[in-house]
N, C-alpha and C. Protein backbone atom coordinates (compact mmCIF):
# COMPACT_ATOMS: atom_id res chain seq x y z
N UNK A 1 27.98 55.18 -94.93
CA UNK A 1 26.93 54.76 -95.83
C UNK A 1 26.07 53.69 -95.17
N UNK A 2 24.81 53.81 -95.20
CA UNK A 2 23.60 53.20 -94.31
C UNK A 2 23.07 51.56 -96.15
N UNK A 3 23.48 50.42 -95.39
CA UNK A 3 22.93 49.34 -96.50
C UNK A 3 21.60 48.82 -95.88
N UNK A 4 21.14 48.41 -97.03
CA UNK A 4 19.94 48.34 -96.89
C UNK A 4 19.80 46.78 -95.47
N UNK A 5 21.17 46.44 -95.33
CA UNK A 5 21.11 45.07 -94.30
C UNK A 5 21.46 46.16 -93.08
N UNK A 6 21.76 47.32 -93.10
CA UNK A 6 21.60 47.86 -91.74
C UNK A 6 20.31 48.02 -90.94
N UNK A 7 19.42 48.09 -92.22
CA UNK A 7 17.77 48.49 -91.91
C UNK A 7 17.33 47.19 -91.83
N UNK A 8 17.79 46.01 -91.64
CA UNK A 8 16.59 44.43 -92.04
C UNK A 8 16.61 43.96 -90.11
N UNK A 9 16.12 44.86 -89.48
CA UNK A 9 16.13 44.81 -87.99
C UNK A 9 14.78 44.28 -87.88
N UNK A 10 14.40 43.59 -86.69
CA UNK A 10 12.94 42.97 -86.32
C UNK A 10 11.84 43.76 -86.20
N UNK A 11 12.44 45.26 -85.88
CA UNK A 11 10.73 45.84 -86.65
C UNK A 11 10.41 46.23 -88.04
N UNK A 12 11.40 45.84 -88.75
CA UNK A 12 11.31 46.08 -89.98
C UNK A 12 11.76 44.97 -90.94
N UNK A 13 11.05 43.41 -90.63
CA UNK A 13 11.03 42.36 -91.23
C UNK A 13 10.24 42.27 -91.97
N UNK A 14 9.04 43.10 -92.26
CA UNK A 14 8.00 43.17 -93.06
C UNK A 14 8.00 43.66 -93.89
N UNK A 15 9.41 44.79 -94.22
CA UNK A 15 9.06 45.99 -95.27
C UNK A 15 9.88 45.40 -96.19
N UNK A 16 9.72 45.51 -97.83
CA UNK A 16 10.05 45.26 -98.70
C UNK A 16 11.07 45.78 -99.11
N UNK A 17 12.15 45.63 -99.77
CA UNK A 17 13.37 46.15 -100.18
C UNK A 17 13.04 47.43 -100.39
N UNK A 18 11.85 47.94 -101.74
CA UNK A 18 11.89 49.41 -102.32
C UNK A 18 11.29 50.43 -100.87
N UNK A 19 10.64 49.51 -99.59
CA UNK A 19 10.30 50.56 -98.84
C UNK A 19 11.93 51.06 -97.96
N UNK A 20 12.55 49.97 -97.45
CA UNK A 20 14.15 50.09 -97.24
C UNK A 20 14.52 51.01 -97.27
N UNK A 21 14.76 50.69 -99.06
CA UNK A 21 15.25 52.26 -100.01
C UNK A 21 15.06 53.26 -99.39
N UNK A 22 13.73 53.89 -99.09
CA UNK A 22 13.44 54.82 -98.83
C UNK A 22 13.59 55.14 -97.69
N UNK A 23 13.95 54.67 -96.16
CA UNK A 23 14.43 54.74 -94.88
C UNK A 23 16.09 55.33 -95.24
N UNK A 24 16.46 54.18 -96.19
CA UNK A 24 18.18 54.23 -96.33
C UNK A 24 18.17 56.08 -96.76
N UNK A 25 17.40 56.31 -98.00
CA UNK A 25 17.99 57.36 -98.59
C UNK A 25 17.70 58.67 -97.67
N UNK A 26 16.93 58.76 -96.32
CA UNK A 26 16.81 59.57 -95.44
C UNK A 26 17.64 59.11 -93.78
N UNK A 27 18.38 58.20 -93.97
CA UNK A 27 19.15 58.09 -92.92
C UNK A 27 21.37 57.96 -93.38
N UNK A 28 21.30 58.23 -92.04
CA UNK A 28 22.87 58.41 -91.99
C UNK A 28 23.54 57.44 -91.00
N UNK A 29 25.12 57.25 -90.78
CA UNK A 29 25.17 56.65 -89.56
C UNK A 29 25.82 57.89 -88.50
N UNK A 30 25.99 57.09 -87.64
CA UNK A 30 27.25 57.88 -86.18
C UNK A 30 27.96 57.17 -85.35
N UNK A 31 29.30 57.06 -85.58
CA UNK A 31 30.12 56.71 -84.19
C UNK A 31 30.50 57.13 -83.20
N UNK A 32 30.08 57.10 -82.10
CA UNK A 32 30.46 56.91 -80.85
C UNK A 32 31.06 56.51 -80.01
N UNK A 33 31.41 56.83 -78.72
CA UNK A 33 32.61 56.01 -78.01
C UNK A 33 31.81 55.56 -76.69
N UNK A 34 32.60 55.20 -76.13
CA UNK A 34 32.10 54.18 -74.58
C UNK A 34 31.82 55.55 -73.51
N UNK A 35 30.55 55.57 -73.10
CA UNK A 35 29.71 56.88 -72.31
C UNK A 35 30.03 58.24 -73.05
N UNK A 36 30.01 57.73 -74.45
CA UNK A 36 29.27 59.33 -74.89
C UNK A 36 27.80 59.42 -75.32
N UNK A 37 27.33 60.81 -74.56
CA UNK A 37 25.60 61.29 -74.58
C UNK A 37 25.38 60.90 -76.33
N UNK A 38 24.41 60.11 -76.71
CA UNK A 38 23.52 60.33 -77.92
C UNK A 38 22.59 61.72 -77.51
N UNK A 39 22.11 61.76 -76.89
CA UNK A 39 20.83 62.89 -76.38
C UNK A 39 21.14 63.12 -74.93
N UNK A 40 20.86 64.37 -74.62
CA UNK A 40 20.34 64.41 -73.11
C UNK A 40 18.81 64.93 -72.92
N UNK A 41 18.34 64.46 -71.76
CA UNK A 41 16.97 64.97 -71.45
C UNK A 41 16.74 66.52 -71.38
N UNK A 42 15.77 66.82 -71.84
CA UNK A 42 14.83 68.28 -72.27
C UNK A 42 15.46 68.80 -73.36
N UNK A 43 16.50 67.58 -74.16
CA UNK A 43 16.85 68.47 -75.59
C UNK A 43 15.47 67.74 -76.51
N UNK A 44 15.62 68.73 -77.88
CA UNK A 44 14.69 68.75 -78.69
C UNK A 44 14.86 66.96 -79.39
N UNK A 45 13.38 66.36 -79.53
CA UNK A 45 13.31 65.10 -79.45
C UNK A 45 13.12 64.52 -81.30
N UNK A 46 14.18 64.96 -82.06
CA UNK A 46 14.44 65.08 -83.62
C UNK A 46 15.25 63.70 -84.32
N UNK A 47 15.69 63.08 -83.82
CA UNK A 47 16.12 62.09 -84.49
C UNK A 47 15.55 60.39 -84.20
N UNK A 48 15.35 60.23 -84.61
CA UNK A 48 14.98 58.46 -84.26
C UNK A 48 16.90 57.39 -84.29
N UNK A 49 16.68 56.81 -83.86
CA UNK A 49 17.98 55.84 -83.72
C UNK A 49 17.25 54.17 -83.77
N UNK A 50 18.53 53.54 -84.27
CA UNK A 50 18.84 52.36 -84.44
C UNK A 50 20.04 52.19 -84.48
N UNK A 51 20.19 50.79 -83.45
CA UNK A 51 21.72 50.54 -82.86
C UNK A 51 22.19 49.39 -83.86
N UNK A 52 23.17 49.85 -84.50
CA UNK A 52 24.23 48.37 -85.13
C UNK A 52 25.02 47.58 -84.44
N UNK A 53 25.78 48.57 -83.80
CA UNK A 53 26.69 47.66 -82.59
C UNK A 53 27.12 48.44 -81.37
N UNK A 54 27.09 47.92 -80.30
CA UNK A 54 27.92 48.64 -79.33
C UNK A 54 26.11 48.06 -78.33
N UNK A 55 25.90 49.58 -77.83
CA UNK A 55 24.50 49.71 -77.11
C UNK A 55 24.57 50.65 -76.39
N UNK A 56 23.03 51.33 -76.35
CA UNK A 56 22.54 52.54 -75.83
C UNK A 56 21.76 52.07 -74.32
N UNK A 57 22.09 52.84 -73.41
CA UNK A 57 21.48 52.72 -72.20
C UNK A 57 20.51 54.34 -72.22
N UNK A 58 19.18 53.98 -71.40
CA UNK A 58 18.82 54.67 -71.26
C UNK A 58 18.58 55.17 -69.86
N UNK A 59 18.04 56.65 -69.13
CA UNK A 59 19.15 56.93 -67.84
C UNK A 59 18.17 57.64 -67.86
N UNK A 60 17.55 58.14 -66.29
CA UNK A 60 16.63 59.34 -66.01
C UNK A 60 17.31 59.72 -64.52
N UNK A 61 17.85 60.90 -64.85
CA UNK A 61 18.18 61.69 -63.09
C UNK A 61 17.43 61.62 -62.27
N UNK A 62 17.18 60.98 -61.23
CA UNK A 62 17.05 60.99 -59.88
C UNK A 62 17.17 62.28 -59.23
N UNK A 63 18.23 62.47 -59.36
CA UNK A 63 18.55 63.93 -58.49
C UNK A 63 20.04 64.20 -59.31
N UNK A 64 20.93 65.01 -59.02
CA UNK A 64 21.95 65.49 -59.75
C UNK A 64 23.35 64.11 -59.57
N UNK A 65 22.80 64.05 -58.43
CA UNK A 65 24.54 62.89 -58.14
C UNK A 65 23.70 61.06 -58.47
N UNK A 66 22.20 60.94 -58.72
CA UNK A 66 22.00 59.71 -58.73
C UNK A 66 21.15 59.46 -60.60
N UNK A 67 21.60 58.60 -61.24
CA UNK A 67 20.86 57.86 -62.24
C UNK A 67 20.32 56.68 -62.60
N UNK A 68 19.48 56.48 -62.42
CA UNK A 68 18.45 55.16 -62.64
C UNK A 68 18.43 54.90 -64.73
N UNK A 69 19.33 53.68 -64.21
CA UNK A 69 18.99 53.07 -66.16
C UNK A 69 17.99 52.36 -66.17
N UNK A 70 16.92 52.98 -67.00
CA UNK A 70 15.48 51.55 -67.28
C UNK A 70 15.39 50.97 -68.52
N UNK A 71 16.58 51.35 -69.28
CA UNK A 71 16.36 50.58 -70.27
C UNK A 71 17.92 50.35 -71.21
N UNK A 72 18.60 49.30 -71.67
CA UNK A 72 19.37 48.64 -72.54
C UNK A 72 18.83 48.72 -74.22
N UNK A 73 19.45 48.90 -75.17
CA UNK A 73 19.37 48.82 -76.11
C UNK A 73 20.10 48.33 -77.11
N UNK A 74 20.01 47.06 -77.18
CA UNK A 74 20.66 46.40 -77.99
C UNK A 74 21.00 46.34 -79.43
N UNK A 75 21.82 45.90 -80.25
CA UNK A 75 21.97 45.88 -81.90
C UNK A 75 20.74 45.37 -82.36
N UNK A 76 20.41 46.13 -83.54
CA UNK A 76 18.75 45.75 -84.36
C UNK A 76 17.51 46.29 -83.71
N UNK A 77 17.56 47.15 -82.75
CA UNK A 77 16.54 47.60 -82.01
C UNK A 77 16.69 49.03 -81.97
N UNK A 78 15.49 49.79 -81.88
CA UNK A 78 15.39 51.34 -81.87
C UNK A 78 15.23 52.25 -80.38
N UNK A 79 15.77 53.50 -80.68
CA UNK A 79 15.20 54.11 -79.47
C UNK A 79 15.48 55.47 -80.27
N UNK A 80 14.66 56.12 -79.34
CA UNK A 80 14.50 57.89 -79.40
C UNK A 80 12.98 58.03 -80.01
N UNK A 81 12.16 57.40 -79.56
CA UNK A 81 10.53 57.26 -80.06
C UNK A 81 9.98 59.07 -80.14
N UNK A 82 10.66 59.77 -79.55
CA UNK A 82 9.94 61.16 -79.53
C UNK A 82 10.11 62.07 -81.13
N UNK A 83 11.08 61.47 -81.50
CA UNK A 83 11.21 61.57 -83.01
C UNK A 83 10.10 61.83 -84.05
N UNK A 84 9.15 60.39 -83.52
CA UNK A 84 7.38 60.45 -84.13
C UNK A 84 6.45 61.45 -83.93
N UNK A 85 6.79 61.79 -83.37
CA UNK A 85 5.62 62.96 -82.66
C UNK A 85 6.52 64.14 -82.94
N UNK A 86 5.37 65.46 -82.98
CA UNK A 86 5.84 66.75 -83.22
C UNK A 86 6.29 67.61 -82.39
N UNK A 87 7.60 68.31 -81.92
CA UNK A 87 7.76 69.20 -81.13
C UNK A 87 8.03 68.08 -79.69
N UNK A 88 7.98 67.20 -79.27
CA UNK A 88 8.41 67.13 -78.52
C UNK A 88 9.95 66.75 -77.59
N UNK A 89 10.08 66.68 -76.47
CA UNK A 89 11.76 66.93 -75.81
C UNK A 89 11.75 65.25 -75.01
N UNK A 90 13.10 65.02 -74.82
CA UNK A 90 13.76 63.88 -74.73
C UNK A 90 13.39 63.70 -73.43
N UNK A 91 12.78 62.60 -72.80
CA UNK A 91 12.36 62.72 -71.44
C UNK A 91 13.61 61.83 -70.90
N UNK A 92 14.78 61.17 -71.58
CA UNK A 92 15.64 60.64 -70.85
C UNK A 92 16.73 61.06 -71.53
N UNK A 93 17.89 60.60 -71.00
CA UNK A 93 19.28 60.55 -71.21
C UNK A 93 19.90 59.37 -72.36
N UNK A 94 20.25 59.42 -73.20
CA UNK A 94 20.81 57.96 -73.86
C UNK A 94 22.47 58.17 -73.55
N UNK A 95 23.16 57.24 -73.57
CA UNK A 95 24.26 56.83 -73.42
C UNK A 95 24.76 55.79 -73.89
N UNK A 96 26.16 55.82 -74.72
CA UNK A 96 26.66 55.05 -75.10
C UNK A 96 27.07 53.88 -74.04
N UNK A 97 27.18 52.50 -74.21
CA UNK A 97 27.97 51.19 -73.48
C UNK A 97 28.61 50.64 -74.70
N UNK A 98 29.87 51.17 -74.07
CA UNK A 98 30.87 50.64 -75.42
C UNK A 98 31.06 51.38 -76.69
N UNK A 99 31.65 51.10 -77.44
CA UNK A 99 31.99 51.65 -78.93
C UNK A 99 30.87 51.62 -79.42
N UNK A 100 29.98 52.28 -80.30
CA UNK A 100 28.82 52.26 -80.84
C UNK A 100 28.31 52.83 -81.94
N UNK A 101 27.80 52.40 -82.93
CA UNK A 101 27.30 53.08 -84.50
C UNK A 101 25.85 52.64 -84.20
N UNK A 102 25.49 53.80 -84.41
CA UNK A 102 23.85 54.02 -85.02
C UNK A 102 23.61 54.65 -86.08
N UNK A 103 22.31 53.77 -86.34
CA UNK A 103 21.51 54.53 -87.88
C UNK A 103 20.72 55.75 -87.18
N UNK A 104 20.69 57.10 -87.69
CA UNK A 104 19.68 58.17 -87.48
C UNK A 104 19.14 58.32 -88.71
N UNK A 105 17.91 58.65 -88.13
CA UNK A 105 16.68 59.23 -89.08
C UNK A 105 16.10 60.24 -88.56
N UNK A 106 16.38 61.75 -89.31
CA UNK A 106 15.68 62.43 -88.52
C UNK A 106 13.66 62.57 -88.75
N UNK A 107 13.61 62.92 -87.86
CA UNK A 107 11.88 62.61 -87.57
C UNK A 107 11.21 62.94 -88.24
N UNK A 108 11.50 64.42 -88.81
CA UNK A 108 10.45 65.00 -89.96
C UNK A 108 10.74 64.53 -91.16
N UNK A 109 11.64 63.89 -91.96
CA UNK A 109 11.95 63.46 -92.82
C UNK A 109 11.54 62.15 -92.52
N UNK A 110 11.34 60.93 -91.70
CA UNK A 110 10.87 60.03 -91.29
C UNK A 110 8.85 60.51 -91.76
N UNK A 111 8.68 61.38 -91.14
CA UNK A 111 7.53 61.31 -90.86
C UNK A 111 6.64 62.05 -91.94
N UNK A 112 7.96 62.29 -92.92
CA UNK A 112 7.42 62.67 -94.16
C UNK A 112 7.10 61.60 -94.94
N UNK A 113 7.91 61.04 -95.24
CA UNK A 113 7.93 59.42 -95.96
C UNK A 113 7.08 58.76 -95.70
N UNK A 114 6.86 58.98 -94.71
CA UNK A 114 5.20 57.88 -94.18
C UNK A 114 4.00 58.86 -94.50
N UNK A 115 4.23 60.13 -94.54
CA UNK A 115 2.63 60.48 -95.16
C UNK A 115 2.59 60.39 -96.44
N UNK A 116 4.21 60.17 -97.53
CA UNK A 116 4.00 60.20 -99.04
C UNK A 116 3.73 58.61 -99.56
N UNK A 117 3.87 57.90 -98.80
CA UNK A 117 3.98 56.58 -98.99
C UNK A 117 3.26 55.88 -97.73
N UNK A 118 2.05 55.48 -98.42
CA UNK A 118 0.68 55.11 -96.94
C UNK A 118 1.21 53.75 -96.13
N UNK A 119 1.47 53.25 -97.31
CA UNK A 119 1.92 51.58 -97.33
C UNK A 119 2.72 51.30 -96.17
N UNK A 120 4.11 52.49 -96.67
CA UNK A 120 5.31 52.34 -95.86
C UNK A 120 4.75 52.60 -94.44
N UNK A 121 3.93 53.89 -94.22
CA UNK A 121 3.30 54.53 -93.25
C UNK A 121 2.99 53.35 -92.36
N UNK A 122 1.90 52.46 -92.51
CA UNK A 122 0.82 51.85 -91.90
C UNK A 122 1.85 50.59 -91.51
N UNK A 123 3.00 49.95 -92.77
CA UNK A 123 3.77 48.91 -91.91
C UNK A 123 4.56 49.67 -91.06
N UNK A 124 5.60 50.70 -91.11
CA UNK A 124 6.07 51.54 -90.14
C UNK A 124 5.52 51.67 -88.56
N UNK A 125 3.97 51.99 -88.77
CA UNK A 125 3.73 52.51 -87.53
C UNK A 125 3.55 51.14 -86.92
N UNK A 126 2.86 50.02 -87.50
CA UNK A 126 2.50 48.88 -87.09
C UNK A 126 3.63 48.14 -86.18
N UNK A 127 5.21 48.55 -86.83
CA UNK A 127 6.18 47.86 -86.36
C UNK A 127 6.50 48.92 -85.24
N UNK A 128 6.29 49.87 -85.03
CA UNK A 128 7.01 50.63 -84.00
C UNK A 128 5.67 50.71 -82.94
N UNK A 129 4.01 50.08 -83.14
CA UNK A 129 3.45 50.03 -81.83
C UNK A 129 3.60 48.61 -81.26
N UNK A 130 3.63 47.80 -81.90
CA UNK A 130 4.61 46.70 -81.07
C UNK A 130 5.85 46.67 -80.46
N UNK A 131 6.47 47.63 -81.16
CA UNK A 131 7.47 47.47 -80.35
C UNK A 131 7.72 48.05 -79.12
N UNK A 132 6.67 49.74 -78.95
CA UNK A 132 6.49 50.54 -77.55
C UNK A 132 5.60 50.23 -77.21
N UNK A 133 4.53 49.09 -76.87
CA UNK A 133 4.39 48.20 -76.17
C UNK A 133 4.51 47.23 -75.32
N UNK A 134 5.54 46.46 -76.36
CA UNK A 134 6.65 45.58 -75.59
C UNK A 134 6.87 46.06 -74.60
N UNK A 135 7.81 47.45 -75.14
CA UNK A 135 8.19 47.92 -74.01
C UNK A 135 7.06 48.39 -72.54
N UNK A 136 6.02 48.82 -72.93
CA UNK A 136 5.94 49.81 -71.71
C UNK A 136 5.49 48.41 -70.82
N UNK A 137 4.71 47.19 -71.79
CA UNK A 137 4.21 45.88 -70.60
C UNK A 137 5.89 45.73 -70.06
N UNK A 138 6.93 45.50 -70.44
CA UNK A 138 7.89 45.25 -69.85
C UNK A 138 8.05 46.42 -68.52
N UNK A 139 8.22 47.27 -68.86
CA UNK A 139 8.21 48.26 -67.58
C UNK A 139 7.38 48.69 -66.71
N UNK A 140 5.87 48.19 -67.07
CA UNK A 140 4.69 47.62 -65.96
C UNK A 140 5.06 46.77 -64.76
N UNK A 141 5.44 45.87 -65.92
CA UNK A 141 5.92 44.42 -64.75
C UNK A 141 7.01 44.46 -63.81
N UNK A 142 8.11 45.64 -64.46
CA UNK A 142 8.81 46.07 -63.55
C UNK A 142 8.44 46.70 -62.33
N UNK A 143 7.75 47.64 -63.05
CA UNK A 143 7.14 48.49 -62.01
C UNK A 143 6.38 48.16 -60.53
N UNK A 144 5.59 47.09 -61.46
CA UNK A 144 4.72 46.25 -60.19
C UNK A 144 5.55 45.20 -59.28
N UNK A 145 6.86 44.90 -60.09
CA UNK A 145 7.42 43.51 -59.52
C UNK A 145 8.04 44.61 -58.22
N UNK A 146 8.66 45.93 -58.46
CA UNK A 146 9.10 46.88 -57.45
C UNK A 146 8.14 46.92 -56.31
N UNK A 147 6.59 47.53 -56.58
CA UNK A 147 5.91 47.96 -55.86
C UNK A 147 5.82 46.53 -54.93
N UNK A 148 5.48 45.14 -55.45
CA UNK A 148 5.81 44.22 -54.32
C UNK A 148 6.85 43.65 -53.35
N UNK A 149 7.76 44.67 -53.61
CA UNK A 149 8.83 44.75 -52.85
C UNK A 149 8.81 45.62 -51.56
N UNK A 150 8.07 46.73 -51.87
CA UNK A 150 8.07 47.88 -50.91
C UNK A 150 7.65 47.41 -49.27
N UNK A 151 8.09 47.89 -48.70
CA UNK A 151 7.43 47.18 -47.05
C UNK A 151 6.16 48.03 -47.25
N UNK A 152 5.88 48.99 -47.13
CA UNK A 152 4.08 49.52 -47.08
C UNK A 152 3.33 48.95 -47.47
N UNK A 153 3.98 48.48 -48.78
CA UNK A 153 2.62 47.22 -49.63
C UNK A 153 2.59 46.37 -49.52
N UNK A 154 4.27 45.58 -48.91
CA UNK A 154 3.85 44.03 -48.65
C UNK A 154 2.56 43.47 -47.93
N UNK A 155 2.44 43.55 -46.82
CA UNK A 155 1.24 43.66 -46.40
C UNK A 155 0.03 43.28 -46.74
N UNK A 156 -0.09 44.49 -48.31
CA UNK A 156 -1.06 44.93 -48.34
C UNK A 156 -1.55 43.91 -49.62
N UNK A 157 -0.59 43.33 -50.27
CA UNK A 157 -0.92 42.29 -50.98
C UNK A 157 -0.87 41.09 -50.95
């Protein structure tokens, strides 16, 4: 059973108890164990997540024997953003670190609620483009802090 203090996470400090409600009564939880797959990449991209405890790593193959994690996911924070959007597939891997319960919401039922309810809609989306923001400036800076590492570019900057 999903309480409404499972949902009072930092992108969703704004929404009012009765909007809550309405997240709660379309979500479920799931337990997990230490490196079991939530998703793998090119499956169908249908559920949204939020972590209670434990944490989700996120993982993109390299090649078959190598994986690069770019991202941690901590308790009170979301992942599986492809959820929002229609039809599309998981461009990474999630993985459990540690024992782990998440809230799911699946997407079309998510993304129903926000077209029946504008309100909920407009704080919803508001809290989830700050938050894939955050992220992607965070993985800019990564990105660039890498590229000044490279010997070709040292140089060159």
């Amino acid at each position: 059973m999903i309480t409404l203090d499972d949902l009072r996470i930092p992108q969703f400090e704004n929404l009012p108890d009765d909007k809550l409600k309405k997240l709660r009564d379309v979500a479920d939880a799931i337990d997990l164990e230490d490196g079991d797959i939530v998703y793998n990449a090119g499956e169908e991209g249908d559920i949204f997540y939020i972590v209670l405890s434990g944490e989700a790593v996120l993982e993109h193959a390299l090649s078959k024997d190598a994986q690069v994690i770019f991202s941690s996911v901590q308790p009170g924070y979301c992942f599986g953003w492809t959820a929002l959007a229609h039809q599309q597939t998981r461009r990474a891997t999630a993985r459990c670190r540690g024992a782990s319960r998440f809230v799911r919401i699946n997407g079309n039922e998510l993304r129903r609620i926000m077209d029946e309810d504008h309100t909920l809609g407009y704080l919803l989306y508001h809290a989830f483009m700050e938050s894939v923001l955050s992220q992607l400036f965070t993985r800019t800076e990564q990105f660039m802090s890498m590229l000044s590492h490279h010997p070709d570019l040292k140089n060159a900057l």
